[in-house]
C-alpha atoms as a PDB file:
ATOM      1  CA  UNK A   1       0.000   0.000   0.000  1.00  0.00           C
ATOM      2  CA  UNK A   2       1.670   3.299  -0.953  1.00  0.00           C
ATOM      3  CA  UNK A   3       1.761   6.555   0.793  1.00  0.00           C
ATOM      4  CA  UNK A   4      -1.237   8.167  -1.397  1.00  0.00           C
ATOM      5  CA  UNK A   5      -3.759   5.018  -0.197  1.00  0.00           C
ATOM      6  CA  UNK A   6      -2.627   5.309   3.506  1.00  0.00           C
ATOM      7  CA  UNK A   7      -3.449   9.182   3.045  1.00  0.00           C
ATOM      8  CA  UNK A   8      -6.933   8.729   1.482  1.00  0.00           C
ATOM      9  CA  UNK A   9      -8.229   5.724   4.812  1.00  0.00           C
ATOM     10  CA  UNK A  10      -6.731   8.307   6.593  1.00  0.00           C
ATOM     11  CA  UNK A  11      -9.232  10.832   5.362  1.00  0.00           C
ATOM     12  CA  UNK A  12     -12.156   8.594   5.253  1.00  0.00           C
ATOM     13  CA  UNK A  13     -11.866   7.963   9.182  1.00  0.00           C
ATOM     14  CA  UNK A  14     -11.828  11.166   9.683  1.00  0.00           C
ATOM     15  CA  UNK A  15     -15.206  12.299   7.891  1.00  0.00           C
ATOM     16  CA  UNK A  16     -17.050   8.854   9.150  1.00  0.00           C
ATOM     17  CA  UNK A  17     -15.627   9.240  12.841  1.00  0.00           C
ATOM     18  CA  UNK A  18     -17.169  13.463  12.454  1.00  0.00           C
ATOM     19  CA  UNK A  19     -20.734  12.005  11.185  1.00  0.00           C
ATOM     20  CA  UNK A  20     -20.511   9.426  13.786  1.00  0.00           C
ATOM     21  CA  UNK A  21     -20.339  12.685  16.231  1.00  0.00           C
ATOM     22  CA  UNK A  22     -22.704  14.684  15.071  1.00  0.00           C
ATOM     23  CA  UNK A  23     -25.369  11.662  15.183  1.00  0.00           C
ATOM     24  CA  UNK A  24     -24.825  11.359  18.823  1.00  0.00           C
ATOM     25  CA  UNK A  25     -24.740  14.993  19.818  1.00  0.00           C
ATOM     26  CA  UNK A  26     -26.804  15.380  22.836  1.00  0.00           C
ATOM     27  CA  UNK A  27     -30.203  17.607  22.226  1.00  0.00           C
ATOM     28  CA  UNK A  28     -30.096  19.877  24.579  1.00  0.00           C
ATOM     29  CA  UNK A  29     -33.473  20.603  27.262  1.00  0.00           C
ATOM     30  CA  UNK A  30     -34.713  23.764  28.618  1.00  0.00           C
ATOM     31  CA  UNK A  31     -34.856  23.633  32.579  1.00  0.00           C
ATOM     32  CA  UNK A  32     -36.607  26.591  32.432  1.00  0.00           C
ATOM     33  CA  UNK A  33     -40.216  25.532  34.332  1.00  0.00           C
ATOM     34  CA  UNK A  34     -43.309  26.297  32.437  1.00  0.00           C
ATOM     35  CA  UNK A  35     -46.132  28.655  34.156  1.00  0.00           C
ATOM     36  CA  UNK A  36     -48.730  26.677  35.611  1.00  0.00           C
ATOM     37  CA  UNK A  37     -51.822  26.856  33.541  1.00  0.00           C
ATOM     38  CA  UNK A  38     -55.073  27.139  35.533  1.00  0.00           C
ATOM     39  CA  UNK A  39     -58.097  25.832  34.753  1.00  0.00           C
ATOM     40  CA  UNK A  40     -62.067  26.571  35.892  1.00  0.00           C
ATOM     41  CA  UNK A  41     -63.149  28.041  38.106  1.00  0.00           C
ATOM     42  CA  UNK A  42     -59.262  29.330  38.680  1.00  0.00           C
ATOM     43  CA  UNK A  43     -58.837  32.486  37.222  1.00  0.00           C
ATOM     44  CA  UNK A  44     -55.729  34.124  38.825  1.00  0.00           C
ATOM     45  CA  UNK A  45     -52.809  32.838  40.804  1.00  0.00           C
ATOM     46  CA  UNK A  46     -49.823  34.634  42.173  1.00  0.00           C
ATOM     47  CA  UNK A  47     -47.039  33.199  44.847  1.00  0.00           C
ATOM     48  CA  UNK A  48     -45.780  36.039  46.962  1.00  0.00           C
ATOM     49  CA  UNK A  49     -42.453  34.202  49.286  1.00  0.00           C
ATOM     50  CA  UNK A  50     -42.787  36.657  52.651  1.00  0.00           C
ATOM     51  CA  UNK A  51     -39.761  34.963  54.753  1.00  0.00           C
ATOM     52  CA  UNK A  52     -38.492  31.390  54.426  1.00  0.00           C
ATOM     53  CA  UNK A  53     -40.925  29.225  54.695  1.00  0.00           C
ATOM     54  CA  UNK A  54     -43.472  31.936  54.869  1.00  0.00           C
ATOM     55  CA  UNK A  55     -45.445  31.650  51.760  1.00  0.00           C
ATOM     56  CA  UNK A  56     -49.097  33.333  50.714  1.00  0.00           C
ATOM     57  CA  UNK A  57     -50.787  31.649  46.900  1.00  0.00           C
ATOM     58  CA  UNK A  58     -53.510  33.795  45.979  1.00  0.00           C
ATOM     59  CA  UNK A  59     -56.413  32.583  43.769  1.00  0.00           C
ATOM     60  CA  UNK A  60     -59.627  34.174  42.249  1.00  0.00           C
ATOM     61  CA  UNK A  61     -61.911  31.842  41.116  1.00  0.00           C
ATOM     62  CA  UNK A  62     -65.683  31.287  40.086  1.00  0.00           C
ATOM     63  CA  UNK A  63     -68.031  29.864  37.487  1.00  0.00           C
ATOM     64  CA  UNK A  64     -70.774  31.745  35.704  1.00  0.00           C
ATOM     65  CA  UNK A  65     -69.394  35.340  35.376  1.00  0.00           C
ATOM     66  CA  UNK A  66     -66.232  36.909  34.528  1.00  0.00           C
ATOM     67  CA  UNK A  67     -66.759  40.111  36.756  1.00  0.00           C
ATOM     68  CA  UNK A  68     -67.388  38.466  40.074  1.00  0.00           C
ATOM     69  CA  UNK A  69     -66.075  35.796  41.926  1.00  0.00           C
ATOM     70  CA  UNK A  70     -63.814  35.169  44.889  1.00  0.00           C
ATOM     71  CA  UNK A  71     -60.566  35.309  46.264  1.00  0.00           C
ATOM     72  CA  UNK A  72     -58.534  32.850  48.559  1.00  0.00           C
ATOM     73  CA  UNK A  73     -55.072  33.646  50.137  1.00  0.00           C
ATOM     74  CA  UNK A  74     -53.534  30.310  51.252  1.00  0.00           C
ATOM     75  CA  UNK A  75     -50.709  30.897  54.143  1.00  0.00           C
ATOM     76  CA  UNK A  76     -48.344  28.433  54.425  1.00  0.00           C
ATOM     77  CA  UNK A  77     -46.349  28.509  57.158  1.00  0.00           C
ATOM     78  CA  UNK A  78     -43.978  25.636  56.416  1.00  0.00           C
ATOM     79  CA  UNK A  79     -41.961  25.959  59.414  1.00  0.00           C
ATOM     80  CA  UNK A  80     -44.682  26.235  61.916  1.00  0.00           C
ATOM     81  CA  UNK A  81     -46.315  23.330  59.766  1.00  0.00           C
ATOM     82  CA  UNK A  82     -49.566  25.740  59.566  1.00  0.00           C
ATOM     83  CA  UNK A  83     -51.786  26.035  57.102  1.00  0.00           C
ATOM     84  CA  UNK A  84     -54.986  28.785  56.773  1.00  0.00           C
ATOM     85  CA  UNK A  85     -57.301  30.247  54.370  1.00  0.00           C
ATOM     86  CA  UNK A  86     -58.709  33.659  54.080  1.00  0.00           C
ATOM     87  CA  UNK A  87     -61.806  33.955  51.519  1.00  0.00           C
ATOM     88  CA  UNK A  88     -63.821  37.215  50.308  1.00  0.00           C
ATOM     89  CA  UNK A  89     -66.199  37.876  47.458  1.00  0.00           C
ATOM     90  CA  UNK A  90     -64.539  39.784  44.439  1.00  0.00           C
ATOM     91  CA  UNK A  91     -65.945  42.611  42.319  1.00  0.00           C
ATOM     92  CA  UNK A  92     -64.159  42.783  39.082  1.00  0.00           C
ATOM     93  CA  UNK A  93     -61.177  40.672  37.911  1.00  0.00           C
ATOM     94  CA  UNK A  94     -57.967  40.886  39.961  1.00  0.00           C
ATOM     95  CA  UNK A  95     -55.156  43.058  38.624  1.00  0.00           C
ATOM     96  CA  UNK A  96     -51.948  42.420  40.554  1.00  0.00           C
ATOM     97  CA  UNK A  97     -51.262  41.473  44.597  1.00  0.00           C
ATOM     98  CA  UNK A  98     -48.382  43.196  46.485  1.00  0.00           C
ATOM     99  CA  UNK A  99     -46.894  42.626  49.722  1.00  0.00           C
ATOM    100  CA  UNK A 100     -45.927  45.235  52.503  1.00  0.00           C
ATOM    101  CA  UNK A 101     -45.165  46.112  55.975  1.00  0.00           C
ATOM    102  CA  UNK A 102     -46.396  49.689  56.335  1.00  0.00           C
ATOM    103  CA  UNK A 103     -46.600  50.146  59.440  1.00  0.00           C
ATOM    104  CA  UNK A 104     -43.445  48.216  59.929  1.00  0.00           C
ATOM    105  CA  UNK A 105     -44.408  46.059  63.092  1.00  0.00           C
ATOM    106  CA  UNK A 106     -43.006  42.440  61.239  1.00  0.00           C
ATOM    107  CA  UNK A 107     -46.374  41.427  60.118  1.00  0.00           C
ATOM    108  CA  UNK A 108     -46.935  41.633  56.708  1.00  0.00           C
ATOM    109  CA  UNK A 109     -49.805  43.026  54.742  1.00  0.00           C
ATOM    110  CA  UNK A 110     -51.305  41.703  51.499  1.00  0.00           C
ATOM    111  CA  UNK A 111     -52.799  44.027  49.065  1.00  0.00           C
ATOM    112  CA  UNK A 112     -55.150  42.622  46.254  1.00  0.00           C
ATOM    113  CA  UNK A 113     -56.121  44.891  43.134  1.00  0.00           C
ATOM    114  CA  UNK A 114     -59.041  44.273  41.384  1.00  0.00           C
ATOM    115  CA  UNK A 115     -60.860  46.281  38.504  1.00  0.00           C
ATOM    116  CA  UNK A 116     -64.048  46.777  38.313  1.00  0.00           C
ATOM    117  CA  UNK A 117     -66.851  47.304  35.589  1.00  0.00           C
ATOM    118  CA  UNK A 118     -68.585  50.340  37.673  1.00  0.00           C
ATOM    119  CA  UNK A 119     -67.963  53.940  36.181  1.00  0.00           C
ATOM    120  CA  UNK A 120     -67.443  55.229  39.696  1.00  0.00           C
ATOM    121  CA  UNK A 121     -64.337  53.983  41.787  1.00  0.00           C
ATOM    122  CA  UNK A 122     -63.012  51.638  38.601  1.00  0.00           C
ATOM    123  CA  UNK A 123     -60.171  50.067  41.238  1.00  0.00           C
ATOM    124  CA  UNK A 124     -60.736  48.329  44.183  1.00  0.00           C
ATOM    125  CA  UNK A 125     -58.577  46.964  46.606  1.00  0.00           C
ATOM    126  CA  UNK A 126     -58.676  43.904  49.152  1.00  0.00           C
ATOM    127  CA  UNK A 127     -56.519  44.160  52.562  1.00  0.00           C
ATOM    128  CA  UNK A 128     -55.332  41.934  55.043  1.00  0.00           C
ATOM    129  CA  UNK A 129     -52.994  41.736  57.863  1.00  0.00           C
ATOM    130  CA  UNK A 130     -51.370  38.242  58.786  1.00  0.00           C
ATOM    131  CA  UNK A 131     -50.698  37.521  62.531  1.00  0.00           C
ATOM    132  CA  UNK A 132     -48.878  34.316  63.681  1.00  0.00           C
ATOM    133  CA  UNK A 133     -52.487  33.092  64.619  1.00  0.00           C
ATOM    134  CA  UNK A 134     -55.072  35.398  63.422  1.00  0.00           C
ATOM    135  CA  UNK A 135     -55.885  37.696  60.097  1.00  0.00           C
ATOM    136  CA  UNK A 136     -57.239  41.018  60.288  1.00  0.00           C
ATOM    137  CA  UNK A 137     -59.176  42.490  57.436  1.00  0.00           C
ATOM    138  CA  UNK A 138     -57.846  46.662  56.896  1.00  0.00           C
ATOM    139  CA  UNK A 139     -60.908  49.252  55.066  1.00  0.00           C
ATOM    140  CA  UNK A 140     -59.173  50.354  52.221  1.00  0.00           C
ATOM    141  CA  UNK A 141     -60.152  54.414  51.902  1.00  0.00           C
ATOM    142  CA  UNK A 142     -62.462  55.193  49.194  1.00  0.00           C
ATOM    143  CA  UNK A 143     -61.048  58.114  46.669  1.00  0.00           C
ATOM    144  CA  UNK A 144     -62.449  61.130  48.627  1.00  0.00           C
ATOM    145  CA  UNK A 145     -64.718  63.698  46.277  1.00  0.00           C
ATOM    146  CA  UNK A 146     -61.477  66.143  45.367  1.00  0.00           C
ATOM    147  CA  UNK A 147     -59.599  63.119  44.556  1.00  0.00           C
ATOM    148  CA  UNK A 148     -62.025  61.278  42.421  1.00  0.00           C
ATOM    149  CA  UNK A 149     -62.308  65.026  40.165  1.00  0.00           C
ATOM    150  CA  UNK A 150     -60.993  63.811  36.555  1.00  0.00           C
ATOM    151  CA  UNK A 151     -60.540  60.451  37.779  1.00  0.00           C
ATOM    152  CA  UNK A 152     -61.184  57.248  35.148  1.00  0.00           C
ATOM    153  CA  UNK A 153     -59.427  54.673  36.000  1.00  0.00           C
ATOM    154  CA  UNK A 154     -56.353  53.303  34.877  1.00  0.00           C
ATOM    155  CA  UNK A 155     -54.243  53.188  38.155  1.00  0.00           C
ATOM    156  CA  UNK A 156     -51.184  52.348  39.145  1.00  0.00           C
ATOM    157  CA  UNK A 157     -50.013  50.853  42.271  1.00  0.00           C
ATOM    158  CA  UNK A 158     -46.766  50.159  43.473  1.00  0.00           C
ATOM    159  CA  UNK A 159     -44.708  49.662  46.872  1.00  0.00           C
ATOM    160  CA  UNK A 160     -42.577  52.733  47.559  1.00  0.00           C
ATOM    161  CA  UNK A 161     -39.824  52.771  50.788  1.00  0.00           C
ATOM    162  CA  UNK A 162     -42.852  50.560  52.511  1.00  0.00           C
ATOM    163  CA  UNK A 163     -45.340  53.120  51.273  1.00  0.00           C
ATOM    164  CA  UNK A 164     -48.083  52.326  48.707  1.00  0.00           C
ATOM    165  CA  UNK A 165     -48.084  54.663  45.766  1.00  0.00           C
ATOM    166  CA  UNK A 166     -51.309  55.278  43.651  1.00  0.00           C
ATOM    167  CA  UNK A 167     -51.065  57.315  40.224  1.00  0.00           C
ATOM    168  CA  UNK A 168     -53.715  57.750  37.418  1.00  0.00           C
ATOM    169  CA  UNK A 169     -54.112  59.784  34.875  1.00  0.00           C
ATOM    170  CA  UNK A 170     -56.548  63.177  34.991  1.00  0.00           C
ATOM    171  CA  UNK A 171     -59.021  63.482  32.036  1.00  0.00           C
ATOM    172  CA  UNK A 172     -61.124  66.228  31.330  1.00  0.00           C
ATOM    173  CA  UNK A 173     -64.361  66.585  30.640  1.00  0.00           C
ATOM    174  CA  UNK A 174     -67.600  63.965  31.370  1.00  0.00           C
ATOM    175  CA  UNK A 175     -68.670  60.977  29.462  1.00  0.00           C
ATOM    176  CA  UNK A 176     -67.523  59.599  26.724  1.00  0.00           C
ATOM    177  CA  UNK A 177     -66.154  62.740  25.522  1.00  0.00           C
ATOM    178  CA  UNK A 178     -63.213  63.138  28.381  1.00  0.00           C
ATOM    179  CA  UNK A 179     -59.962  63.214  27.135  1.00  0.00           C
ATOM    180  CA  UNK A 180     -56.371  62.583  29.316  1.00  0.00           C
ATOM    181  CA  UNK A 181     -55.270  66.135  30.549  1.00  0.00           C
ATOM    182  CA  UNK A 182     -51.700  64.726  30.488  1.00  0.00           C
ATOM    183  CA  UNK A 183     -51.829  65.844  34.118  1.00  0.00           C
ATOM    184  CA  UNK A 184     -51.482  62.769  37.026  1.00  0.00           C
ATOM    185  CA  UNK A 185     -52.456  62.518  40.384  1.00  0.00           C
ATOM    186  CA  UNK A 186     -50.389  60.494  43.131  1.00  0.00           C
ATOM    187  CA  UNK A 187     -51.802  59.438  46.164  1.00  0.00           C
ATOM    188  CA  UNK A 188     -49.122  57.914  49.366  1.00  0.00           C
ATOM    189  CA  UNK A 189     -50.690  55.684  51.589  1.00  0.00           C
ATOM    190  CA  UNK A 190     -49.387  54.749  55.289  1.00  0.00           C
ATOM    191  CA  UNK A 191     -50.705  52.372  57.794  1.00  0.00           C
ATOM    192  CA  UNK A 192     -50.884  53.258  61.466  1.00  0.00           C
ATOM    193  CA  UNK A 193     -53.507  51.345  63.815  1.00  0.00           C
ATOM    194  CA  UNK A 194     -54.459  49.016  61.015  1.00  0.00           C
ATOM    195  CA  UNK A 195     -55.785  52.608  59.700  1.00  0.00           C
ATOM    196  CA  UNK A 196     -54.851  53.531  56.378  1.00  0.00           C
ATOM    197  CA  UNK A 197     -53.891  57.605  55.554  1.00  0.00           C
ATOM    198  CA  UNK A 198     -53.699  58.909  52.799  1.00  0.00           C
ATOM    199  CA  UNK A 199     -51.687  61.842  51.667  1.00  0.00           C
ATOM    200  CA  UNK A 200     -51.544  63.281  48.289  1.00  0.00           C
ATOM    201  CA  UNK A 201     -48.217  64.416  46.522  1.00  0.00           C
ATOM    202  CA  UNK A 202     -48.366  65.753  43.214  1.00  0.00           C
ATOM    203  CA  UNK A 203     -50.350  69.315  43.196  1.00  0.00           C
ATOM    204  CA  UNK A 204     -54.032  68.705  41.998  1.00  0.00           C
ATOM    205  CA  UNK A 205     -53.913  69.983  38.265  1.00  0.00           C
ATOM    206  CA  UNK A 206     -57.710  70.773  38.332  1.00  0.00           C
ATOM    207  CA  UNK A 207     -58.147  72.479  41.131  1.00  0.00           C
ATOM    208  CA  UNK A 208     -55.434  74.850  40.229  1.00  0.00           C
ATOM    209  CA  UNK A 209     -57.245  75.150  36.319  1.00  0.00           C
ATOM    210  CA  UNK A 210     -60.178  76.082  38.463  1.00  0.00           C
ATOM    211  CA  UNK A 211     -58.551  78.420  40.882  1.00  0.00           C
ATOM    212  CA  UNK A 212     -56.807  80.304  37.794  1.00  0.00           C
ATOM    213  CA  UNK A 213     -60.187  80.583  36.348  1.00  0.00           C
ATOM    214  CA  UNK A 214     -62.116  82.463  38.936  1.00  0.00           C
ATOM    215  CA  UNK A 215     -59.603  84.204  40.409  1.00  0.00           C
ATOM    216  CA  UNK A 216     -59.070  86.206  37.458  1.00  0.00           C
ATOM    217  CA  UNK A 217     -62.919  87.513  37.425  1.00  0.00           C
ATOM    218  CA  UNK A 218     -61.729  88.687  40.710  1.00  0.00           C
ATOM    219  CA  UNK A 219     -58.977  90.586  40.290  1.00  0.00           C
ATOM    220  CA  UNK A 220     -60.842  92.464  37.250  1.00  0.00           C
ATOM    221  CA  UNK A 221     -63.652  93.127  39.713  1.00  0.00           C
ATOM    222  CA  UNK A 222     -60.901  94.884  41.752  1.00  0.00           C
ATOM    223  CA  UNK A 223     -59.041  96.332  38.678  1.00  0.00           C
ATOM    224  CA  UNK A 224     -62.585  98.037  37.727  1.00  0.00           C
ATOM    225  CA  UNK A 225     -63.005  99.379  41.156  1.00  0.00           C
ATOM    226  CA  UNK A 226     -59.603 100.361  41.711  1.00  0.00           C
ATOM    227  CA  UNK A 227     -60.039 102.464  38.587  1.00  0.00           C
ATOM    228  CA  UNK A 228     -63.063 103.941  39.035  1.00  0.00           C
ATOM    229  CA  UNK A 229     -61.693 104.974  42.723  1.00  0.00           C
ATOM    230  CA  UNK A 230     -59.290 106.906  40.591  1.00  0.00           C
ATOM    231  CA  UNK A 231     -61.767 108.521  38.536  1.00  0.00           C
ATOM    232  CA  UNK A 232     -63.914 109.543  41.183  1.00  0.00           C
ATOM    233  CA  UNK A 233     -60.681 111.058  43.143  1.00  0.00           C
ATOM    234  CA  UNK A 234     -60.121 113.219  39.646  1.00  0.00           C
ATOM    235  CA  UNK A 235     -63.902 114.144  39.242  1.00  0.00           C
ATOM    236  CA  UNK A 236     -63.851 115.398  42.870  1.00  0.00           C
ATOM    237  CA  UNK A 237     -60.569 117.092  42.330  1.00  0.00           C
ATOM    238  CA  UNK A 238     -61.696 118.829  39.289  1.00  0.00           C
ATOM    239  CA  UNK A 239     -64.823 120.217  41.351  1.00  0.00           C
ATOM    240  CA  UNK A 240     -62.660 121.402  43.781  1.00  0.00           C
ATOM    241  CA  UNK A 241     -60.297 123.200  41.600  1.00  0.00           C
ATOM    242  CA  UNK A 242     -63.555 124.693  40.413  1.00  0.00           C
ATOM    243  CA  UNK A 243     -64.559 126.288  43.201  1.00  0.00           C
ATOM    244  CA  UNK A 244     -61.756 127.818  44.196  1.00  0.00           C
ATOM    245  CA  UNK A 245     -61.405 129.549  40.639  1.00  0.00           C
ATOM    246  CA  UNK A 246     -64.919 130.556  41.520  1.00  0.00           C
ATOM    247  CA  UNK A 247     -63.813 132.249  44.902  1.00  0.00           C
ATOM    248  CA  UNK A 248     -60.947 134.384  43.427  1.00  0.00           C
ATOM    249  CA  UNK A 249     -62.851 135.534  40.438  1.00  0.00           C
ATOM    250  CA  UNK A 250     -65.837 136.886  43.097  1.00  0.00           C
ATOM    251  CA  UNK A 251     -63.036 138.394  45.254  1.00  0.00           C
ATOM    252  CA  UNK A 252     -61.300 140.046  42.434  1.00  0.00           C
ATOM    253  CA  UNK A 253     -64.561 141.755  41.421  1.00  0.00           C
ATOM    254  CA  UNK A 254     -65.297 143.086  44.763  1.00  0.00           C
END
């Protein structure tokens, strides 16, 4: 066998012992878990870890409508081996759940957002404060009259330094016909007492529209009298200036 027939196996090997490698390569397998897909009456879930071993699954479930229902939070308290259930009816379809300590006493607070169908609060929101043996259901504060001016819904909730922020857009307006001011309002809320409070931080964009508008009435009002003030001052000046003309012609003819 000469050198060129040696070279040419040598070559063969090579490609078959490559094919026989690729053939064999492993496939490789996403670990990557798949979301749990619920099924009726479950309409919602979300897993919110508190602490080790601390855990809180919330559900909304229900047959026969999609704009009310009910709501479970399941506690699972894996160290304590304890398990509890907190129910409520729902009105509208929950939004998002979030998890705080405001008043910042080591028991935590869950928050449930829901949205409703109704054209007057739009948003409502479902809160509870866990105990090692006991839950405590908090009033969440309606928006007052002020706050509710331009208000149509789409909020925005998030948890701020322990503080839960509210922010929605102000539309002008009524009805159908309202349109987004591009103005927003922001609302703080606190806990103290298992009471919320609510404070509001950005500057309320219609009341100062409708403080510009009838302030200036106002201050024409007082520009008009201001000038007529004047006027009168001139027409009485005038008349005095008259008379005393009057006096030194008399005096000069006597």
């Amino acid at each position: 066998m000469n050198i060129r027939s040696c070279f040419y196996i040598l070559i063969c090997s090579l490609v078959v012992a490559g094919c026989s490698q690729d053939e064999k390569k492993p496939v490789a397998v996403s670990n990557v878990p798949k979301a749990p897909v619920l099924t009726d009456p479950f309409r919602f879930h979300k897993l919110i870890e508190v602490s080790p071993g601390q855990y809180y699954d919330i559900f909304s479930w229900g047959r026969g409508s999609a704009d009310t229902g009910a709501f479970m939070i399941l506690h699972s308290d894996s160290a304590g081996r304890k398990y509890t259930t907190t129910t409520g009816d729902l009105n509208g379809k929950i939004v998002d759940v979030y998890n705080a300590d405001m008043d910042i006493d080591g028991h935590p607070e869950i928050l449930i957002q829901a949205k409703r169908n109704d054209t007057t609060n739009y948003t409502g929101i479902y809160a509870f404060e866990f105990y090692e043996s006991r839950v405590e259901k908090l009033d969440f504060p309606k928006l007052t009259s002020s706050q509710r001016k331009g208000y149509r819904g789409n909020d925005n909730f998030y948890i701020s330094e322990g503080k839960f922020i509210r922010e929605f857009p102000i539309y002008e307006g009524s009805g159908p016909s309202a349109k987004p001011s591009g103005a927003k309002r922001k609302l703080e809320y606190t806990l103290y007492n298992n009471s919320f409070n609510v404070k509001q931080l950005s500057k309320d964009s219609t009341a100062v529209k409708d403080k510009s508008v009838t302030s200036q009435p106002q201050k024409k009002q007082s520009e008009e009298k201001h000038t007529s003030t004047k006027k009168s001052e001139s027409k009485h000046h005038k008349t005095e200036s008259h008379k005393k003309k009057h006096k030194r012609r008399h005096h000069n003819s006597d």
